[in-house]
PDB file of N, CA and C in Angstrom:
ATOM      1  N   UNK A   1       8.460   8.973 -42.298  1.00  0.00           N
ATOM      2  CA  UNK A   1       8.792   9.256 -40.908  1.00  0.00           C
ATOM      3  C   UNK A   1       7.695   8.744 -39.976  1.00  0.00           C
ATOM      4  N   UNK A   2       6.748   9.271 -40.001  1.00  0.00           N
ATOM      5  CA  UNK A   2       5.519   8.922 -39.253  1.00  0.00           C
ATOM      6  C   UNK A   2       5.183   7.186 -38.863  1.00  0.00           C
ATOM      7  N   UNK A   3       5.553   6.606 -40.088  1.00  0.00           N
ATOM      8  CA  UNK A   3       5.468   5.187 -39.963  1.00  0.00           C
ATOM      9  C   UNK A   3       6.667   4.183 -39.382  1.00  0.00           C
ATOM     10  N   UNK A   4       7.930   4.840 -39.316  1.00  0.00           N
ATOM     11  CA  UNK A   4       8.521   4.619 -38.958  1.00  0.00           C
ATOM     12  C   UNK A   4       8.733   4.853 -37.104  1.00  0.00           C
ATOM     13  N   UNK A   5       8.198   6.589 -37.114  1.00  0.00           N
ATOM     14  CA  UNK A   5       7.609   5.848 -35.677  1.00  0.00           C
ATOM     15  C   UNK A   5       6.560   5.836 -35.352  1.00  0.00           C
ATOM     16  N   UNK A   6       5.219   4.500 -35.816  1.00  0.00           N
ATOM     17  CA  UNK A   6       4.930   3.604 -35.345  1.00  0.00           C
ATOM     18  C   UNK A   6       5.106   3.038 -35.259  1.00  0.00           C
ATOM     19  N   UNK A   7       6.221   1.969 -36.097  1.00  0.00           N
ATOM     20  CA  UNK A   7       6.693   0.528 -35.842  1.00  0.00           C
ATOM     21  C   UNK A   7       7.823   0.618 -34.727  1.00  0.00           C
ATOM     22  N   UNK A   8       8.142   1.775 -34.554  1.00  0.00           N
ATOM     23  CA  UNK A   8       8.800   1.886 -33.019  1.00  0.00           C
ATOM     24  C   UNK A   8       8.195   1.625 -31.682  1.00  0.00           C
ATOM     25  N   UNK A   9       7.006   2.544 -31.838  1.00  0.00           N
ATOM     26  CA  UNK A   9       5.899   2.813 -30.442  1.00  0.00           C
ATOM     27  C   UNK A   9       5.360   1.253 -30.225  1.00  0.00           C
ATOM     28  N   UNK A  10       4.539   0.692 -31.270  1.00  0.00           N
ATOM     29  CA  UNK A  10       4.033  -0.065 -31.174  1.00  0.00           C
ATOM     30  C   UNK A  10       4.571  -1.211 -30.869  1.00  0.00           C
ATOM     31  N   UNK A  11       6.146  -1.235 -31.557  1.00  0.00           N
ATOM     32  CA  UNK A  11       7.000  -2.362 -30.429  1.00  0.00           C
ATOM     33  C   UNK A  11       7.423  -2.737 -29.203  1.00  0.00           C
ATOM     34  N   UNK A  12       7.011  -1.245 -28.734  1.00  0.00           N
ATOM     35  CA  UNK A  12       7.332  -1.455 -27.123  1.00  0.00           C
ATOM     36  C   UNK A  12       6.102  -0.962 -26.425  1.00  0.00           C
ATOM     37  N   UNK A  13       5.328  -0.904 -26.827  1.00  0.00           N
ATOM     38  CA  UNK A  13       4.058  -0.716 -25.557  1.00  0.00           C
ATOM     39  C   UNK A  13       3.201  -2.026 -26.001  1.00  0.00           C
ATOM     40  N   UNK A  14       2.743  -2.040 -25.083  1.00  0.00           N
ATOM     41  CA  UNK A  14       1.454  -3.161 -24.673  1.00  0.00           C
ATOM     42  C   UNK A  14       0.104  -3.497 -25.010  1.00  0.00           C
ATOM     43  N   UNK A  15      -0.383  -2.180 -25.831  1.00  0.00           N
ATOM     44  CA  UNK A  15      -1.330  -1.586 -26.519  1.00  0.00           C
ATOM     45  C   UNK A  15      -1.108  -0.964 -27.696  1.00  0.00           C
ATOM     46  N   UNK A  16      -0.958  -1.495 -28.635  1.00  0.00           N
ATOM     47  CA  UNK A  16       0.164  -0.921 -29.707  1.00  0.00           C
ATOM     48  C   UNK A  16      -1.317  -0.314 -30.568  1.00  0.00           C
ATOM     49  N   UNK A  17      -2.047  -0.703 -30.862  1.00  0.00           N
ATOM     50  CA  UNK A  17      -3.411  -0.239 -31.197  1.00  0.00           C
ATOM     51  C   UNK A  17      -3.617   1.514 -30.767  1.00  0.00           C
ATOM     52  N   UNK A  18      -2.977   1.640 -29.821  1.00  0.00           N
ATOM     53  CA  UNK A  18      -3.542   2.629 -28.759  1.00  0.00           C
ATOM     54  C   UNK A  18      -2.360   3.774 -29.100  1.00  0.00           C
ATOM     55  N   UNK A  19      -1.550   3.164 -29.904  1.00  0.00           N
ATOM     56  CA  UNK A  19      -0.147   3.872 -30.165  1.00  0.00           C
ATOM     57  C   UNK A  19      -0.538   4.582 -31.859  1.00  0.00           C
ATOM     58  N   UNK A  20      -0.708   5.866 -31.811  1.00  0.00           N
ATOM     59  CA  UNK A  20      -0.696   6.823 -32.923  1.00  0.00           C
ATOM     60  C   UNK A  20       0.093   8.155 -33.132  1.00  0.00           C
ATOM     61  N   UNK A  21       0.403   8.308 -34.460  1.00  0.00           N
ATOM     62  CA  UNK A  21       0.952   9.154 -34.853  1.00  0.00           C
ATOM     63  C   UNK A  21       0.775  10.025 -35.625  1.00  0.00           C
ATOM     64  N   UNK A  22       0.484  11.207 -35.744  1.00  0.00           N
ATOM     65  CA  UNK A  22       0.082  12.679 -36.178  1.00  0.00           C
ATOM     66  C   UNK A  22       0.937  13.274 -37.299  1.00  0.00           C
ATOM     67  N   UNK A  23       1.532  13.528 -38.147  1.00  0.00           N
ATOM     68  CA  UNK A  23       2.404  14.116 -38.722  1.00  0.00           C
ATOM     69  C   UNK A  23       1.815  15.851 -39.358  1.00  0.00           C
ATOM     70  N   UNK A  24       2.403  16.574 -39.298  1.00  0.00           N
ATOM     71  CA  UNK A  24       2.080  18.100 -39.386  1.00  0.00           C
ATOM     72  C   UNK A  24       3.705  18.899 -40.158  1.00  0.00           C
ATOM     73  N   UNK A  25       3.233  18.984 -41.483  1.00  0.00           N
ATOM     74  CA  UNK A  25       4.303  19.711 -42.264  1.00  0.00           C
ATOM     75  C   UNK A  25       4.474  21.190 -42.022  1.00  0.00           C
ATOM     76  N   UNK A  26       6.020  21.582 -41.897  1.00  0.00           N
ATOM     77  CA  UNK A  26       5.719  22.657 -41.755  1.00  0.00           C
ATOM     78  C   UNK A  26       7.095  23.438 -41.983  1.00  0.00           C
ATOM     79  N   UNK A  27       7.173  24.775 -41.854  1.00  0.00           N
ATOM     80  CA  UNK A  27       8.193  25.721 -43.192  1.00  0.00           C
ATOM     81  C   UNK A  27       9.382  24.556 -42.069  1.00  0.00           C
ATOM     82  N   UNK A  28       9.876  24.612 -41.219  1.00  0.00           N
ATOM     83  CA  UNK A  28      11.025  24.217 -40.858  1.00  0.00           C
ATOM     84  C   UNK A  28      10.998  22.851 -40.950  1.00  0.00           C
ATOM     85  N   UNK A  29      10.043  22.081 -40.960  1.00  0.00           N
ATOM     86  CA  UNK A  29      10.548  20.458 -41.568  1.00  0.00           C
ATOM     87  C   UNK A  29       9.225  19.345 -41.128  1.00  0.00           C
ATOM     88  N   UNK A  30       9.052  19.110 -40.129  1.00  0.00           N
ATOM     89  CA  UNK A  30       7.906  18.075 -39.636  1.00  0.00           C
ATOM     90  C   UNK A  30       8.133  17.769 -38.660  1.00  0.00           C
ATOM     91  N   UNK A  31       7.180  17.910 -38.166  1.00  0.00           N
ATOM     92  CA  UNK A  31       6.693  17.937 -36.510  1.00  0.00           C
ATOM     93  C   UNK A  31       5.261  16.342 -36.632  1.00  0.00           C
ATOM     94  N   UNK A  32       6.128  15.710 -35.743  1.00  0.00           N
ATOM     95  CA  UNK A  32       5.429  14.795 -35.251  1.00  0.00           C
ATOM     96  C   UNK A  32       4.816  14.258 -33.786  1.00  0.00           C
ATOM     97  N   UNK A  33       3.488  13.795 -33.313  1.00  0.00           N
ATOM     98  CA  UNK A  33       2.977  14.018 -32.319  1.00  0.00           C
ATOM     99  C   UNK A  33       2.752  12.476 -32.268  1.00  0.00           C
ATOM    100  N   UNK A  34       3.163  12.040 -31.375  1.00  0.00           N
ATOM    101  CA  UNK A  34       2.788  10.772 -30.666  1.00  0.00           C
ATOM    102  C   UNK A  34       2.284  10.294 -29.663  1.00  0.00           C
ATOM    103  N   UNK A  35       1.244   9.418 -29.595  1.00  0.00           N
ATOM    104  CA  UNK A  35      -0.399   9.595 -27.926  1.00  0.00           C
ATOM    105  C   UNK A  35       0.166   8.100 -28.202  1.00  0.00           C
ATOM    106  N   UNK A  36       0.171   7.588 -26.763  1.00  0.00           N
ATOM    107  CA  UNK A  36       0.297   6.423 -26.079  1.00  0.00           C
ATOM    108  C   UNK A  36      -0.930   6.190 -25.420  1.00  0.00           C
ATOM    109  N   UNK A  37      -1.180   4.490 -25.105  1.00  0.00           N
ATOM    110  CA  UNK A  37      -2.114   4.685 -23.649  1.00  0.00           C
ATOM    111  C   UNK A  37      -1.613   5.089 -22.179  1.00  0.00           C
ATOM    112  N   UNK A  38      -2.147   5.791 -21.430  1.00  0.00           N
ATOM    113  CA  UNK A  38      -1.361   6.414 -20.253  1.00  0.00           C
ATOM    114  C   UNK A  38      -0.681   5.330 -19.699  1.00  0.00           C
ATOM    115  N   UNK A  39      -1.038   3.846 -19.455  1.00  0.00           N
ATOM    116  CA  UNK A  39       0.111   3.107 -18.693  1.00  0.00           C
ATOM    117  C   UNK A  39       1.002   2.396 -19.442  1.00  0.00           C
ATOM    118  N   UNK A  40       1.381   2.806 -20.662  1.00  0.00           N
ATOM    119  CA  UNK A  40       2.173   2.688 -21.543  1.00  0.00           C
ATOM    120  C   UNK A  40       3.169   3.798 -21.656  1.00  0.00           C
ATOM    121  N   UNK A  41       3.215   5.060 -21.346  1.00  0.00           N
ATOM    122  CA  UNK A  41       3.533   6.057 -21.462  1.00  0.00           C
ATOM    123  C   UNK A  41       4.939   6.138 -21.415  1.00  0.00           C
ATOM    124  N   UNK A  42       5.447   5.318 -20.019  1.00  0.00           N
ATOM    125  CA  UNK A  42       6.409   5.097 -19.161  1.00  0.00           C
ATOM    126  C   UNK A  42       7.526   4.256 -20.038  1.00  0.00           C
ATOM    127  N   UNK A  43       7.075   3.105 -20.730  1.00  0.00           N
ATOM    128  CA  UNK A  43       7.638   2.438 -21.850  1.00  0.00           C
ATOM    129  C   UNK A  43       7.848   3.133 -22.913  1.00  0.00           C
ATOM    130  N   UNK A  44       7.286   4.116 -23.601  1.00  0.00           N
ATOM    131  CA  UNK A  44       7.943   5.036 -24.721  1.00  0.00           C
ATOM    132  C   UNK A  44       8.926   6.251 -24.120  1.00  0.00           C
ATOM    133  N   UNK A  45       8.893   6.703 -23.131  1.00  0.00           N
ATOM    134  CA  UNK A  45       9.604   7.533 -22.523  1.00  0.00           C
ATOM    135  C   UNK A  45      11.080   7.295 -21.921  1.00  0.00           C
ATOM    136  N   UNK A  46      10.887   6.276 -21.078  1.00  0.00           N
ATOM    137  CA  UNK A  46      12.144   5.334 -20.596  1.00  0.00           C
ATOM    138  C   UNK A  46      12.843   6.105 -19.051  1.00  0.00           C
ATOM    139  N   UNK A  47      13.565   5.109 -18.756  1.00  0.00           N
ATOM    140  CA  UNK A  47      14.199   6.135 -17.323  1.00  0.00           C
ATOM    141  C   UNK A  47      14.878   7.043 -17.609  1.00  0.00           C
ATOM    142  N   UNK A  48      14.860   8.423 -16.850  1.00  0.00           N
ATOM    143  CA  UNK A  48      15.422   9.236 -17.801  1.00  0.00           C
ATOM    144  C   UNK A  48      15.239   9.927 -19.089  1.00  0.00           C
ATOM    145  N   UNK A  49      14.376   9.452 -19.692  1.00  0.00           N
ATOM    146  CA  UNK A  49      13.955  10.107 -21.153  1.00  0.00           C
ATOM    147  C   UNK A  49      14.974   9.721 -22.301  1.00  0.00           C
ATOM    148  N   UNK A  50      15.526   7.957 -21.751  1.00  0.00           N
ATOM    149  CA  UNK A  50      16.364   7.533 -22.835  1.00  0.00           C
ATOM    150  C   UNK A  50      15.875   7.341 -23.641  1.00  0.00           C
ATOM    151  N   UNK A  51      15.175   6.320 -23.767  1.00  0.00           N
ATOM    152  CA  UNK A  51      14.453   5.767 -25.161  1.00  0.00           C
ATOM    153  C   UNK A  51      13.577   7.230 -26.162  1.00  0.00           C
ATOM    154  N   UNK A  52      12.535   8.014 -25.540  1.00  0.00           N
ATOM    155  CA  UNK A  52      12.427   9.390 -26.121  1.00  0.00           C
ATOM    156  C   UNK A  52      13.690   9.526 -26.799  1.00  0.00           C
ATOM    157  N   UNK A  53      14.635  10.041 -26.564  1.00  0.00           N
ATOM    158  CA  UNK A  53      15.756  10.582 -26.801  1.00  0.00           C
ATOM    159  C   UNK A  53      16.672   9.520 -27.945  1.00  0.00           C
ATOM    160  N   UNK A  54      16.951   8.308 -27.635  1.00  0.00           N
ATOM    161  CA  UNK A  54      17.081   7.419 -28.680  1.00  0.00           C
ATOM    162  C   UNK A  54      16.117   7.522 -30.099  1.00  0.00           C
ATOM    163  N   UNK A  55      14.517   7.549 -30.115  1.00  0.00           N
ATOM    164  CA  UNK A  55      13.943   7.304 -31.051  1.00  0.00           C
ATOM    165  C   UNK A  55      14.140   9.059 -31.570  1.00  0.00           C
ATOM    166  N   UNK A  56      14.312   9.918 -31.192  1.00  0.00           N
ATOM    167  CA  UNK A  56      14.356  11.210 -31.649  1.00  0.00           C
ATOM    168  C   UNK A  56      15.690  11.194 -32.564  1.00  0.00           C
ATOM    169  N   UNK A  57      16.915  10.607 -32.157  1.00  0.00           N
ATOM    170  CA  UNK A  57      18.189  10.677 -32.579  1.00  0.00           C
ATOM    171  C   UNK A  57      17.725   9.733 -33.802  1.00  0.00           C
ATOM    172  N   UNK A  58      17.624   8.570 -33.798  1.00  0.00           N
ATOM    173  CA  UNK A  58      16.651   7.887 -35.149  1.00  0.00           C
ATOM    174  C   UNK A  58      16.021   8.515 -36.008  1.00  0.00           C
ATOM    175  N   UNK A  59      14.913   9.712 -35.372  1.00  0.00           N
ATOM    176  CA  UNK A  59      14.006  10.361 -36.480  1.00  0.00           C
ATOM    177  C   UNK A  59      15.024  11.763 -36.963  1.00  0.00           C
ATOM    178  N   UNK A  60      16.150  11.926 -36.325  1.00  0.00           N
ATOM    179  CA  UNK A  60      16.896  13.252 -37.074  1.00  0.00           C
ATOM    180  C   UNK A  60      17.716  12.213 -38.445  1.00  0.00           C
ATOM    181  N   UNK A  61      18.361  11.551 -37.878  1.00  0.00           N
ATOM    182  CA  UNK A  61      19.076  10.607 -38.986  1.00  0.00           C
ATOM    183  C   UNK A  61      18.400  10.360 -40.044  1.00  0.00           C
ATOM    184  N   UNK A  62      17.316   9.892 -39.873  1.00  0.00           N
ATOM    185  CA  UNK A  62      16.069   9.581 -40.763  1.00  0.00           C
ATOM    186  C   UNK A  62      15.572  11.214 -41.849  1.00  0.00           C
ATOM    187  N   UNK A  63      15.808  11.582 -41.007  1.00  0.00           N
ATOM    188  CA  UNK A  63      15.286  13.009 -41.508  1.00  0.00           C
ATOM    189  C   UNK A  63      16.622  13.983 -42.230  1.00  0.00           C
ATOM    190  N   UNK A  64      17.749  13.654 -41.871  1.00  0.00           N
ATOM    191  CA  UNK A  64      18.878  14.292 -42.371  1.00  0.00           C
ATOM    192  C   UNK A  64      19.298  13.545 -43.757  1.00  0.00           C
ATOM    193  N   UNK A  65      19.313  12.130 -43.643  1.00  0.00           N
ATOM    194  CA  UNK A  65      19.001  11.682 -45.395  1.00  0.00           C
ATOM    195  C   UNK A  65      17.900  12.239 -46.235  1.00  0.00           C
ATOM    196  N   UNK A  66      16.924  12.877 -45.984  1.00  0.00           N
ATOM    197  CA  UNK A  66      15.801  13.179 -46.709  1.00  0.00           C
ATOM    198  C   UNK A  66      16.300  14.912 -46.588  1.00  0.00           C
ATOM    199  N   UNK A  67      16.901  15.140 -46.117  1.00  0.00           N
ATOM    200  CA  UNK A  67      17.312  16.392 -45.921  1.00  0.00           C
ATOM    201  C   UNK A  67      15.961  17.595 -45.302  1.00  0.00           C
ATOM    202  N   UNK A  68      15.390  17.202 -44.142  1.00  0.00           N
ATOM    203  CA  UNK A  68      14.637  17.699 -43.074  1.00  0.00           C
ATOM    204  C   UNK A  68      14.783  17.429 -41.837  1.00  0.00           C
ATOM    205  N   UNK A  69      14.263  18.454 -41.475  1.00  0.00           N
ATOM    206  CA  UNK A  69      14.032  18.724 -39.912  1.00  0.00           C
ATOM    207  C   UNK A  69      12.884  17.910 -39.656  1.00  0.00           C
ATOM    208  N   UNK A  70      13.266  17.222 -38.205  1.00  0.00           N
ATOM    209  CA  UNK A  70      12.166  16.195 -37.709  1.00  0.00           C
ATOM    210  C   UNK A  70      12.177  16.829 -36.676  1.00  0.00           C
ATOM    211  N   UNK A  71      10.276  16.762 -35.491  1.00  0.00           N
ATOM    212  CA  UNK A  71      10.549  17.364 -34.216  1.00  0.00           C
ATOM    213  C   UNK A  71       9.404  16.439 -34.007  1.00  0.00           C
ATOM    214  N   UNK A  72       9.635  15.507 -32.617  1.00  0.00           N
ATOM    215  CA  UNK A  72       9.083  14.428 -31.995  1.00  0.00           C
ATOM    216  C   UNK A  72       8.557  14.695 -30.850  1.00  0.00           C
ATOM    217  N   UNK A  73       7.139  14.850 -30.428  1.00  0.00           N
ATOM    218  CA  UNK A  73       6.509  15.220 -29.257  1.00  0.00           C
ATOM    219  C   UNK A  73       5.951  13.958 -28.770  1.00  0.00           C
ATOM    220  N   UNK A  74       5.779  13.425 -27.470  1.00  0.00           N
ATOM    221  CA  UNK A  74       5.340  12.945 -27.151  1.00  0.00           C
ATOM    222  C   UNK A  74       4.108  13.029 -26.000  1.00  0.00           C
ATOM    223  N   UNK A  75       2.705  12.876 -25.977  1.00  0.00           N
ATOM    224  CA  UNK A  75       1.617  13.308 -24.959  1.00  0.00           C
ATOM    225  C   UNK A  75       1.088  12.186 -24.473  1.00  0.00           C
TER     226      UNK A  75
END
């Protein structure tokens, strides 16, 4: 999961270096934390909170074949 989204983040920001991901197991499934550079932020988020919302629908799919709960934060 985790690596999967980085090769997300890092495709669309500008600073892909700057793009990391946290992963934290836990009783209900995995919780993942993702730090952008701040003027990148805007590009992982999207108008509206589409793209967020796209790569989240990705990490449940992803996570429903493996049979877990995925939860995607972004800071």
């Amino acid at each position: 999961m985790k690596e999967l989204v980085e090769h997300i983040a890092r495709s669309l920001v500008n600073d892909p270096a700057a793009a990391t991901v946290t992963e934290t197991e836990n009783e209900d499934g995995v919780s993942l934390l993702l730090k952008v550079a701040p003027e990148d932020m805007g590009k992982v988020i999207g108008k509206q909170g589409r793209i967020a919302k796209a790569i989240r629908i990705v990490l449940k799919a992803a996570g429903a074949r493996e049979g877990r709960k995925v939860n995607l934060e972004i800071e």
